[in-house]
C-alpha atoms as a PDB file:
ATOM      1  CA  UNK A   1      34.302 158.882 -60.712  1.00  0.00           C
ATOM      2  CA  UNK A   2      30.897 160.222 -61.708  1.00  0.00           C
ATOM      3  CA  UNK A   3      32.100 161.426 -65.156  1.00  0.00           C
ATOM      4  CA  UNK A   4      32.956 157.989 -66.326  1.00  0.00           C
ATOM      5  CA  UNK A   5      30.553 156.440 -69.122  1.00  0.00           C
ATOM      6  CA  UNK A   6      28.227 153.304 -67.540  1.00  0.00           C
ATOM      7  CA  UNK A   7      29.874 150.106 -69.015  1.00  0.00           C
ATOM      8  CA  UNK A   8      27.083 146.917 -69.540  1.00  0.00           C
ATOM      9  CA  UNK A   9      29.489 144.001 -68.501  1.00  0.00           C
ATOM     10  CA  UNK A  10      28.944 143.840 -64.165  1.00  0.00           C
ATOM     11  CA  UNK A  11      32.489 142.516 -63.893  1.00  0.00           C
ATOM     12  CA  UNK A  12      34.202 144.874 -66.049  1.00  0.00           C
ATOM     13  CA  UNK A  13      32.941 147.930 -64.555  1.00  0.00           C
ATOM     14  CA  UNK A  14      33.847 146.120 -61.090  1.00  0.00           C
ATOM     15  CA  UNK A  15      37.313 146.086 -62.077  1.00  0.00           C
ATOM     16  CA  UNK A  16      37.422 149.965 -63.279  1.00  0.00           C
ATOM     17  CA  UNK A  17      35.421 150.904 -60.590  1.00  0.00           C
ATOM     18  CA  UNK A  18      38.787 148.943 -58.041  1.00  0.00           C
ATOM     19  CA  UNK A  19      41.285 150.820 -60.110  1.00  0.00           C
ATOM     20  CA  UNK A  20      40.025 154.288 -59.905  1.00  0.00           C
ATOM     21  CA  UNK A  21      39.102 154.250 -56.385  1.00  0.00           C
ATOM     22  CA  UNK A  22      42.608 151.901 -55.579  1.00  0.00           C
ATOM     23  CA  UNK A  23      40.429 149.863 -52.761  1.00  0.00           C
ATOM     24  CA  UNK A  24      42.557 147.807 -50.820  1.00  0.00           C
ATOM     25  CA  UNK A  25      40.310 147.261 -47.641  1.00  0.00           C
ATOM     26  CA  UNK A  26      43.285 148.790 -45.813  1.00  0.00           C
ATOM     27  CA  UNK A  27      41.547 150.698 -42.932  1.00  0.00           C
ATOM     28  CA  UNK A  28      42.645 152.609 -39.833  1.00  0.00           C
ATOM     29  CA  UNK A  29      44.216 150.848 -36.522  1.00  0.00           C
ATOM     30  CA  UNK A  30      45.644 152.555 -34.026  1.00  0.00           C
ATOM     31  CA  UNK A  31      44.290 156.457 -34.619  1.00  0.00           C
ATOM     32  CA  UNK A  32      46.646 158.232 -37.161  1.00  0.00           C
ATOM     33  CA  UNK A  33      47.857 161.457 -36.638  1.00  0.00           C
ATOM     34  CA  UNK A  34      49.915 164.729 -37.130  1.00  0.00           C
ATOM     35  CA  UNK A  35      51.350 166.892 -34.029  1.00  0.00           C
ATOM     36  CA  UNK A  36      52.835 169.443 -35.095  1.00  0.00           C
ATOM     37  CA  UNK A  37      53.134 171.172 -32.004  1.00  0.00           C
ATOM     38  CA  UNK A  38      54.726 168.046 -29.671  1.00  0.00           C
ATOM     39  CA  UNK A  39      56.249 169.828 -26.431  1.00  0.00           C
ATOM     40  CA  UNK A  40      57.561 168.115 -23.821  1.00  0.00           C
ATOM     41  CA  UNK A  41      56.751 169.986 -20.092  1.00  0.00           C
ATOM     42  CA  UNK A  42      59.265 168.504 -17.576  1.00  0.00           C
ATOM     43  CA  UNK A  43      62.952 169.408 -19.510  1.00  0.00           C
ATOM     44  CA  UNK A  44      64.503 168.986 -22.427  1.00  0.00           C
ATOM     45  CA  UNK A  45      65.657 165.486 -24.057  1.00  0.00           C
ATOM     46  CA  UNK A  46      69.445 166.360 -23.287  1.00  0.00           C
ATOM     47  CA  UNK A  47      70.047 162.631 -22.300  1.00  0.00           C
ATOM     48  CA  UNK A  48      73.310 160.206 -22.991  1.00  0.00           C
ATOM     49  CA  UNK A  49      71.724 158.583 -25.307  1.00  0.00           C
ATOM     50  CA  UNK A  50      71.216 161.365 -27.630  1.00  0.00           C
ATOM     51  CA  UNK A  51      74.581 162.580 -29.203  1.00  0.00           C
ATOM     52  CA  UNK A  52      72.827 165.737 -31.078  1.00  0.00           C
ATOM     53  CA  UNK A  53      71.379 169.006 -29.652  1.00  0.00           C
ATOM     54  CA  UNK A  54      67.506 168.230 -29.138  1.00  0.00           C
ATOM     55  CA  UNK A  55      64.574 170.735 -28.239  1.00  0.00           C
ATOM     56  CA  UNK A  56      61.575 170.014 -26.078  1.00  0.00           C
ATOM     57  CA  UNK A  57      59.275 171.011 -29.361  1.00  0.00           C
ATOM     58  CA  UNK A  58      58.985 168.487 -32.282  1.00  0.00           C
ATOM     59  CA  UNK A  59      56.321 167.123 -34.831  1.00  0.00           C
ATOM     60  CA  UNK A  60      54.803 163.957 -33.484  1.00  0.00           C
ATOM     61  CA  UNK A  61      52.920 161.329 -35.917  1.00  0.00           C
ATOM     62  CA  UNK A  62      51.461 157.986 -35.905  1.00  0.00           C
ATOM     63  CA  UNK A  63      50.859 156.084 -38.836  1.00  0.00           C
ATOM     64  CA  UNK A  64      48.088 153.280 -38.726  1.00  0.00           C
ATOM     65  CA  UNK A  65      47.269 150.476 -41.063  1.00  0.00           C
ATOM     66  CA  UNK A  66      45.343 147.223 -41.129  1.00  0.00           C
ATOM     67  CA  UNK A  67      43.604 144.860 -43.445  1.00  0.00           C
ATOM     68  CA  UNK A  68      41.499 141.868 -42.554  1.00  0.00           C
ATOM     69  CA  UNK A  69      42.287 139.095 -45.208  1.00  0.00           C
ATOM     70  CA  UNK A  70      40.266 136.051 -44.308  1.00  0.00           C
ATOM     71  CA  UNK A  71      36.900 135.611 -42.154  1.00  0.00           C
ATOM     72  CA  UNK A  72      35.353 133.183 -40.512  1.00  0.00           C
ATOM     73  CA  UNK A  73      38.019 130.157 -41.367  1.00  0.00           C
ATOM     74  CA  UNK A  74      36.801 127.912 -37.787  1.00  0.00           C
ATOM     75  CA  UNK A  75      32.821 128.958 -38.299  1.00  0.00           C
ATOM     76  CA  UNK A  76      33.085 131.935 -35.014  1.00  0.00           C
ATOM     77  CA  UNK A  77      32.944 134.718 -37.834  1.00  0.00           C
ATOM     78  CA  UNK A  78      36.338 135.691 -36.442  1.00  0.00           C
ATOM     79  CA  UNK A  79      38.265 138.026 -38.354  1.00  0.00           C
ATOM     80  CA  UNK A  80      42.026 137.325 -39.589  1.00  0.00           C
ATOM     81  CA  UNK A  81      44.018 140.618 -39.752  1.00  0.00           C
ATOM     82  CA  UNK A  82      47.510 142.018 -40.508  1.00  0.00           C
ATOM     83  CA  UNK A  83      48.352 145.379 -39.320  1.00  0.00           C
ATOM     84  CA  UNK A  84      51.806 147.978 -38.807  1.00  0.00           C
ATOM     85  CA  UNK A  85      51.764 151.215 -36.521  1.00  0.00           C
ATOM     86  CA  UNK A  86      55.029 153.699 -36.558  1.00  0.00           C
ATOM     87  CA  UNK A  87      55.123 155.996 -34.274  1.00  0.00           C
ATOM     88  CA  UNK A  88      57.450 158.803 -34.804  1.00  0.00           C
ATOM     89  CA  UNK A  89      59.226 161.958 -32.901  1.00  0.00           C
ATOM     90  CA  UNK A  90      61.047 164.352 -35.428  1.00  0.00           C
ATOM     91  CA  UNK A  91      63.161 167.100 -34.076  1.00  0.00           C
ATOM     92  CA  UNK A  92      62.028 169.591 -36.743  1.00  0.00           C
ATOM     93  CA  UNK A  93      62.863 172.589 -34.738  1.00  0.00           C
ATOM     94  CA  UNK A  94      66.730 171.958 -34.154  1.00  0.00           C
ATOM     95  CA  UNK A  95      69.344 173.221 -37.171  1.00  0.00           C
ATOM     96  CA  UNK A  96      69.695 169.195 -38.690  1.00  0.00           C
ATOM     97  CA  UNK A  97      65.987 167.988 -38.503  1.00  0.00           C
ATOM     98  CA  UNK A  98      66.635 164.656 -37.586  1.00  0.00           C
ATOM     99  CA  UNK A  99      64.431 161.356 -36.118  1.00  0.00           C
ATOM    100  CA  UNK A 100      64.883 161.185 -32.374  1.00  0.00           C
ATOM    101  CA  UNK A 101      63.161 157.953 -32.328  1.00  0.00           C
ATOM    102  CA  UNK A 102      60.924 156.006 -34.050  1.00  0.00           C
ATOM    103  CA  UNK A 103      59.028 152.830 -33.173  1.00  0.00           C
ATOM    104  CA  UNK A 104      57.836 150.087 -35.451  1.00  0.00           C
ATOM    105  CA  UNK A 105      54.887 147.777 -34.466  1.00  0.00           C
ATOM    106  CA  UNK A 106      53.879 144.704 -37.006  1.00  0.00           C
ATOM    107  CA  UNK A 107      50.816 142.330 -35.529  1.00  0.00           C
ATOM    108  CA  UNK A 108      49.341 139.564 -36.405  1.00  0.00           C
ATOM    109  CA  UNK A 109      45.764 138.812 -35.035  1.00  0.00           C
ATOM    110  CA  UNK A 110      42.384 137.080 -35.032  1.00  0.00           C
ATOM    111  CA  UNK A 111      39.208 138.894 -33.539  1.00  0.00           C
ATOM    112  CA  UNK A 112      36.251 137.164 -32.379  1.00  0.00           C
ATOM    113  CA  UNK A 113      32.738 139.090 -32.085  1.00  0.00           C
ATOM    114  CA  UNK A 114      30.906 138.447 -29.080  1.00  0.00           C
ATOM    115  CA  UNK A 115      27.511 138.303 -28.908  1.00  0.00           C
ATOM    116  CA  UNK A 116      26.485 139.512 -24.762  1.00  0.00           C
ATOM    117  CA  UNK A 117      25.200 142.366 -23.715  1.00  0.00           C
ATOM    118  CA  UNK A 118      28.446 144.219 -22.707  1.00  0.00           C
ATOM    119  CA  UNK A 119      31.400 142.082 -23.795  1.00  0.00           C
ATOM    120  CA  UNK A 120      31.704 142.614 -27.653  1.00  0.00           C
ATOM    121  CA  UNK A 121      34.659 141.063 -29.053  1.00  0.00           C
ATOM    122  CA  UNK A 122      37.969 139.354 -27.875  1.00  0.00           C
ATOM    123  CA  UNK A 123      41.267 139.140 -29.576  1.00  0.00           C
ATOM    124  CA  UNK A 124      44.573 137.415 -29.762  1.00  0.00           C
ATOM    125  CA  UNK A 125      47.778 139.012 -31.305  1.00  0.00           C
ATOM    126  CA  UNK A 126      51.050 138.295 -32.120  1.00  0.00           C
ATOM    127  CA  UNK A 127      53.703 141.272 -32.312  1.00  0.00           C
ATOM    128  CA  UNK A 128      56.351 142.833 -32.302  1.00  0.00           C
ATOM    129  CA  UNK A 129      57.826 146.347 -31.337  1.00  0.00           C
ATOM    130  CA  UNK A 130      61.397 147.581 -32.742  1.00  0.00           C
ATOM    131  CA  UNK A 131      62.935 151.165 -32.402  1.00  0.00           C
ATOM    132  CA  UNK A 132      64.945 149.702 -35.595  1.00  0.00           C
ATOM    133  CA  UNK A 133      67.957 150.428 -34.339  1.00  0.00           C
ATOM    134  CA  UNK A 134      71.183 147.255 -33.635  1.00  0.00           C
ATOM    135  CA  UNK A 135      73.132 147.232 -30.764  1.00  0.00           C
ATOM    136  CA  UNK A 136      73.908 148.664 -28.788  1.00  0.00           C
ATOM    137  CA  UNK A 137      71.140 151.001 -29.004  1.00  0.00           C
ATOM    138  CA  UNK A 138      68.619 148.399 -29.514  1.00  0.00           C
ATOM    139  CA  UNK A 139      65.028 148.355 -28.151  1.00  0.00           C
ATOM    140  CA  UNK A 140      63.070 145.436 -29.220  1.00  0.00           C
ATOM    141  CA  UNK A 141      60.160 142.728 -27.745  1.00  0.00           C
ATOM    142  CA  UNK A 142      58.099 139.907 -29.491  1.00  0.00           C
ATOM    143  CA  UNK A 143      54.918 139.150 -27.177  1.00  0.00           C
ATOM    144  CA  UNK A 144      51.443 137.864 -27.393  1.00  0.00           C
ATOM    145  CA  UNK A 145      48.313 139.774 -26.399  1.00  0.00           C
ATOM    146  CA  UNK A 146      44.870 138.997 -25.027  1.00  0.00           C
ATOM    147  CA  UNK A 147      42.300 142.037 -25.222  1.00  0.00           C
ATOM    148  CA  UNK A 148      38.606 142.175 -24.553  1.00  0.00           C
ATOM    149  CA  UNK A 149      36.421 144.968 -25.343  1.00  0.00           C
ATOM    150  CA  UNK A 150      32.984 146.328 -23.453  1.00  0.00           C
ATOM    151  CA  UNK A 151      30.339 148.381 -23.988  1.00  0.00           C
ATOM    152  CA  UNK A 152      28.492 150.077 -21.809  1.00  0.00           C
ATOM    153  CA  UNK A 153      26.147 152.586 -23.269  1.00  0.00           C
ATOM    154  CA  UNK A 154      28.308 155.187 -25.156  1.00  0.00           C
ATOM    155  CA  UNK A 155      31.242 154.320 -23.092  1.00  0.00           C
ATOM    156  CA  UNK A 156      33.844 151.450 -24.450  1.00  0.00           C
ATOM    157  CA  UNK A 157      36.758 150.178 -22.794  1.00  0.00           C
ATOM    158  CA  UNK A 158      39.758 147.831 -24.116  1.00  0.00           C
ATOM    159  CA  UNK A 159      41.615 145.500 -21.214  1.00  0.00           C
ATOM    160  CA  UNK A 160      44.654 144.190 -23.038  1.00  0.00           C
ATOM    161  CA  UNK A 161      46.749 141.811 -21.126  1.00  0.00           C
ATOM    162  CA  UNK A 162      50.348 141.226 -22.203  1.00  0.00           C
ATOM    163  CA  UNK A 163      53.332 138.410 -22.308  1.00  0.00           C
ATOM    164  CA  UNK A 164      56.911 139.377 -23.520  1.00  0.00           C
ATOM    165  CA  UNK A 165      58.062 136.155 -25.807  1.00  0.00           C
ATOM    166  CA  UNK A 166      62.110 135.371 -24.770  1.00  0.00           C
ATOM    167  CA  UNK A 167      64.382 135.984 -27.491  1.00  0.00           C
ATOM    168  CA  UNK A 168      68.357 135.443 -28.554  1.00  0.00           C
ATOM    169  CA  UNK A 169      69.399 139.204 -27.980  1.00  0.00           C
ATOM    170  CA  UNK A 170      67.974 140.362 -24.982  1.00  0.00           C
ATOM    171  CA  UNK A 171      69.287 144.186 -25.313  1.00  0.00           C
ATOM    172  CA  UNK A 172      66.951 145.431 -22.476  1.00  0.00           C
ATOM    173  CA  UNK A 173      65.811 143.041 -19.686  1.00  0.00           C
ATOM    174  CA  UNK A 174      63.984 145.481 -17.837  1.00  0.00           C
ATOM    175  CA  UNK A 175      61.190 146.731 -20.476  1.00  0.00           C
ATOM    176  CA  UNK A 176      58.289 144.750 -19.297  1.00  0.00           C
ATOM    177  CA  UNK A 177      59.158 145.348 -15.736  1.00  0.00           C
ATOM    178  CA  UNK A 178      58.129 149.307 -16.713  1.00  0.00           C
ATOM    179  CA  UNK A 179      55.683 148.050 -19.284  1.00  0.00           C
ATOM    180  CA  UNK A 180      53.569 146.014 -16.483  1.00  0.00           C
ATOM    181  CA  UNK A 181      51.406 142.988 -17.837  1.00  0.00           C
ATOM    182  CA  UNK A 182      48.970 145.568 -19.654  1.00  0.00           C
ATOM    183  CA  UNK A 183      46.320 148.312 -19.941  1.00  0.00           C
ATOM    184  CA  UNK A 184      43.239 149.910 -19.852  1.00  0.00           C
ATOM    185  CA  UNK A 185      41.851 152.062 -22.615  1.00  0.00           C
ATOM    186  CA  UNK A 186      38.424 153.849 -22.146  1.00  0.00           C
ATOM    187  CA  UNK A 187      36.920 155.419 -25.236  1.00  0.00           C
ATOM    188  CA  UNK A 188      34.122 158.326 -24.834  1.00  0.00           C
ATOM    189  CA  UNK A 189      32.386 159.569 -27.868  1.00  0.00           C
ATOM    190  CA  UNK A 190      29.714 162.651 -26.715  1.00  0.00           C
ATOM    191  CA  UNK A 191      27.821 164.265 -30.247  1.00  0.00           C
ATOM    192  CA  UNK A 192      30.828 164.976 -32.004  1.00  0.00           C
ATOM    193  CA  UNK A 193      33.380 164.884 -29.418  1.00  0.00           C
ATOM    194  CA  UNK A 194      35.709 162.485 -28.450  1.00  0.00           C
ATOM    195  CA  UNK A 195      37.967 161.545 -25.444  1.00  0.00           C
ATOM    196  CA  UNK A 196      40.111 158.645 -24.519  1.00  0.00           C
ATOM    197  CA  UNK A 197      42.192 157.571 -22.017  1.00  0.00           C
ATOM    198  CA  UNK A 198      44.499 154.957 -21.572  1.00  0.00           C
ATOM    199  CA  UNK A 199      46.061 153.925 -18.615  1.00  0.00           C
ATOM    200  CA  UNK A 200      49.171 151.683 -17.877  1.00  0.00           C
ATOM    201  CA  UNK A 201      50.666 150.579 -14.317  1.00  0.00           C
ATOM    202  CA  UNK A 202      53.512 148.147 -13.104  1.00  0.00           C
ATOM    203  CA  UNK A 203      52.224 148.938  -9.641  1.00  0.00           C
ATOM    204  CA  UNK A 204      56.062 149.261  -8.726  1.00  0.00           C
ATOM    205  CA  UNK A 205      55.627 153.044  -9.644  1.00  0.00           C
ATOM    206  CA  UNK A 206      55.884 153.302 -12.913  1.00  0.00           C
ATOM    207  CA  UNK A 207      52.372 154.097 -14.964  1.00  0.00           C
ATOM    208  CA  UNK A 208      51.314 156.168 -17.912  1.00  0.00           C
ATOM    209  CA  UNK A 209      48.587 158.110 -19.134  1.00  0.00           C
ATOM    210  CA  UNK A 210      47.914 158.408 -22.486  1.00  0.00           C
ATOM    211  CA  UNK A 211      44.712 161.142 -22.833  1.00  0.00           C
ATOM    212  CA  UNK A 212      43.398 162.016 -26.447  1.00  0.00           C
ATOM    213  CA  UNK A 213      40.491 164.487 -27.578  1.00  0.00           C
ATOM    214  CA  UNK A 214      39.301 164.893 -31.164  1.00  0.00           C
ATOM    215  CA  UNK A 215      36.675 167.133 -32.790  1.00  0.00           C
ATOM    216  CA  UNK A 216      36.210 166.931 -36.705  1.00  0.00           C
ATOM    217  CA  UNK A 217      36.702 169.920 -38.831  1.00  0.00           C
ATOM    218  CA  UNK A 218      36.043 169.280 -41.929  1.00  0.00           C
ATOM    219  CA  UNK A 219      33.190 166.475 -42.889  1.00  0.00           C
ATOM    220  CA  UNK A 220      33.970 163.481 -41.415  1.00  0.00           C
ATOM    221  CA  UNK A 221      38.106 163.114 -42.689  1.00  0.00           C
ATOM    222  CA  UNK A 222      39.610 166.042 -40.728  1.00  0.00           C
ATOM    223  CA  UNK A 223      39.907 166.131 -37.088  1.00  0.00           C
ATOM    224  CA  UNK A 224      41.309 168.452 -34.151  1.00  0.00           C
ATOM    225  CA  UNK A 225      43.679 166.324 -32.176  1.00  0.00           C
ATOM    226  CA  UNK A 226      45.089 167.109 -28.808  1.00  0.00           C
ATOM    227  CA  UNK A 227      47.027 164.918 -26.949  1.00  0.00           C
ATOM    228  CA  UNK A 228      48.569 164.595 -23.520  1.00  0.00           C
ATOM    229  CA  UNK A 229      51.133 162.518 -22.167  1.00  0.00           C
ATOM    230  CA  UNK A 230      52.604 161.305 -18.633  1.00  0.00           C
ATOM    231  CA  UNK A 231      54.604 158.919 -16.985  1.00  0.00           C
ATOM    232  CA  UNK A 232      56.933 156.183 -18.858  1.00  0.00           C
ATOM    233  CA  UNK A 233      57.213 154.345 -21.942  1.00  0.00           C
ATOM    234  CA  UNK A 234      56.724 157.043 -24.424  1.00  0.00           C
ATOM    235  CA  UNK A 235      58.666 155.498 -27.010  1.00  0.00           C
ATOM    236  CA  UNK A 236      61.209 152.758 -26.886  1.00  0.00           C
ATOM    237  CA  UNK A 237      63.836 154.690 -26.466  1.00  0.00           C
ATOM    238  CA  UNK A 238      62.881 155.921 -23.352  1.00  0.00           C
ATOM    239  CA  UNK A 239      63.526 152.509 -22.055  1.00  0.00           C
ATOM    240  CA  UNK A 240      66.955 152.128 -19.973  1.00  0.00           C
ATOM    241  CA  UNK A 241      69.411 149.779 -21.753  1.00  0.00           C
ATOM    242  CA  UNK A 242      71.430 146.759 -20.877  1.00  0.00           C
ATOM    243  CA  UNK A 243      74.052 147.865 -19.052  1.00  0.00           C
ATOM    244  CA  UNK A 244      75.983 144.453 -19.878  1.00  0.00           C
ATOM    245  CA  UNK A 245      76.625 145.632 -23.740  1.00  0.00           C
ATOM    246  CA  UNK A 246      79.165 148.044 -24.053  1.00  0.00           C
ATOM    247  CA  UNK A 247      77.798 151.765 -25.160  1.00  0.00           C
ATOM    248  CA  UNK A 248      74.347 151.500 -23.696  1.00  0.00           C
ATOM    249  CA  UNK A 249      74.485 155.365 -21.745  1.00  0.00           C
ATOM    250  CA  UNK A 250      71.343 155.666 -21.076  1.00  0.00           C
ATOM    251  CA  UNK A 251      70.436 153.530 -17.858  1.00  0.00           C
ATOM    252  CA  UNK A 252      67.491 154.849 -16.801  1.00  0.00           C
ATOM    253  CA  UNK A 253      63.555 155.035 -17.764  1.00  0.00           C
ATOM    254  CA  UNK A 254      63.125 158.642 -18.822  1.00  0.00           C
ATOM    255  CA  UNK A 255      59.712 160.226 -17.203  1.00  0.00           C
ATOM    256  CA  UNK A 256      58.179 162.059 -19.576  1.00  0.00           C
ATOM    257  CA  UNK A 257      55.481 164.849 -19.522  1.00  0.00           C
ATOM    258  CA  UNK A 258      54.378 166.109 -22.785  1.00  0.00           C
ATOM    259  CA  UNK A 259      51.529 168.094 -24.574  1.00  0.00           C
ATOM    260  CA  UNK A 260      50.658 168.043 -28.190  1.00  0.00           C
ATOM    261  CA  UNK A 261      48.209 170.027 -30.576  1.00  0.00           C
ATOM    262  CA  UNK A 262      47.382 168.677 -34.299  1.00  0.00           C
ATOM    263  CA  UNK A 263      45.112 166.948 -36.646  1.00  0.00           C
ATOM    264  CA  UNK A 264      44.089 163.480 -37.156  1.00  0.00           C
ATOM    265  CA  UNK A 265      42.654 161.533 -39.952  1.00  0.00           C
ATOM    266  CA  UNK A 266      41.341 158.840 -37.937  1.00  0.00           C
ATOM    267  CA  UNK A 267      39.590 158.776 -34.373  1.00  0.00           C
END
């Protein structure tokens, strides 16, 4: 704070300085947002497993954290990093306001910086993905990743590769059959646009697209976000259930198309 009086010690006025400002080094992951126009195009979500009245419009948002806590421990200048994404779908516009779904995404990983001319890091995670829900309307995994990231001039691409871990309550089997072993995400920035686009595919019929576009509005911490969604595995949810545990309805994948409108404070 500029109106603050200059204190001599170094180390004191290090340790105001942390307090007023609250740093953390917590920064942005996954790209954190607020919909609050989320409609979905093809129906309504009317489905078994909902037991409340739901509209096709609802407020969308992602929330996105991560913080690096140790560097460089095996002399690669890797990067050690904790991080939690939840992605959420509230039914604001229905009389009760209530959470259709919400996902919850802890990881664990170490990045590596790569030093070529258009391979630019690599990274290994460990994670896990919950709707936080028990049975029998669980939907939960534990996997591993392996991504690798490019550049080529302005355009950057992530390839993430994928492997489901078993577990002891396997309350849908068929996830990482629609899932697929991974994705493709290309980034665009033009001036002060940006699009991405990522792309998912268990080649058995079953894809998604997941298309972004941002534009800032106000300095550099306000941007337009409009988003666009197709295909399956919108949220985990939308994933059919285990038909061997008594009071899982919903048997099918749900296909989803959906547009959304909004702001974001990250890109």
């Amino acid at each position: 704070m500029s109106t603050l009086t200059d204190i001599d010690n170094n180390e004191t006025a290090k340790t105001m300085y942390q307090s007023v400002h609250s740093l953390f080094n917590i920064k942005a992951h996954h790209t954190n947002y607020l919909l609050p126009l989320s409609m979905k195009l093809n129906g309504d979500y009317n489905e078994p497993t909902y037991d409340r009245d739901t509209a096709r419009a609802e407020i969308e948002f992602q929330i996105s954290l991560k913080y690096d806590f140790a560097p460089n421990l095996l002399g690669f200048d890797e990067i050690y990093t904790v991080a939690y994404t939840q992605h959420s779908f509230w039914q604001y516009y229905v009389g009760d306001a209530y959470f259709r779904a919400s996902d919850y995404n802890p990881e664990f990983f170490i990045t590596v910086p790569l030093n070529t001319e258009y391979a630019k890091a690599i990274r290994v995670s460990l994670a896990h993905m919950s709707n936080g829900k028990g049975a029998p309307e669980e939907r939960a995994w534990n996997y591993v990743t392996l991504s690798s990231y490019f550049q080529y001039g302005s355009l950057f691409t992530e390839l993430q590769l994928w492997r489901r871990l078993s577990d002891d309550y396997d309350y849908n089997p068929g996830l990482i059959d629609t899932m697929g072993d991974g994705h493709v995400k290309f980034m665009l920035p033009y001036e002060k646009h940006m699009f991405s686009a990522l792309l998912r595919n268990n080649f058995q019929g079953k894809g998604a697209a997941d298309l972004s576009y941002s534009y800032p509005l106000f300095g550099e911490s306000l941007f337009l976000y409009i988003k666009g969604f197709v295909g399956y595995g919108e949220s985990m949810i939308s994933f059919a259930g285990n038909p061997d545990y008594i009071g899982q309805t919903h048997q099918e994948d749900l296909y989803v198309e959906k547009v959304a409108i909004g702001v974001s404070l990250s890109r």
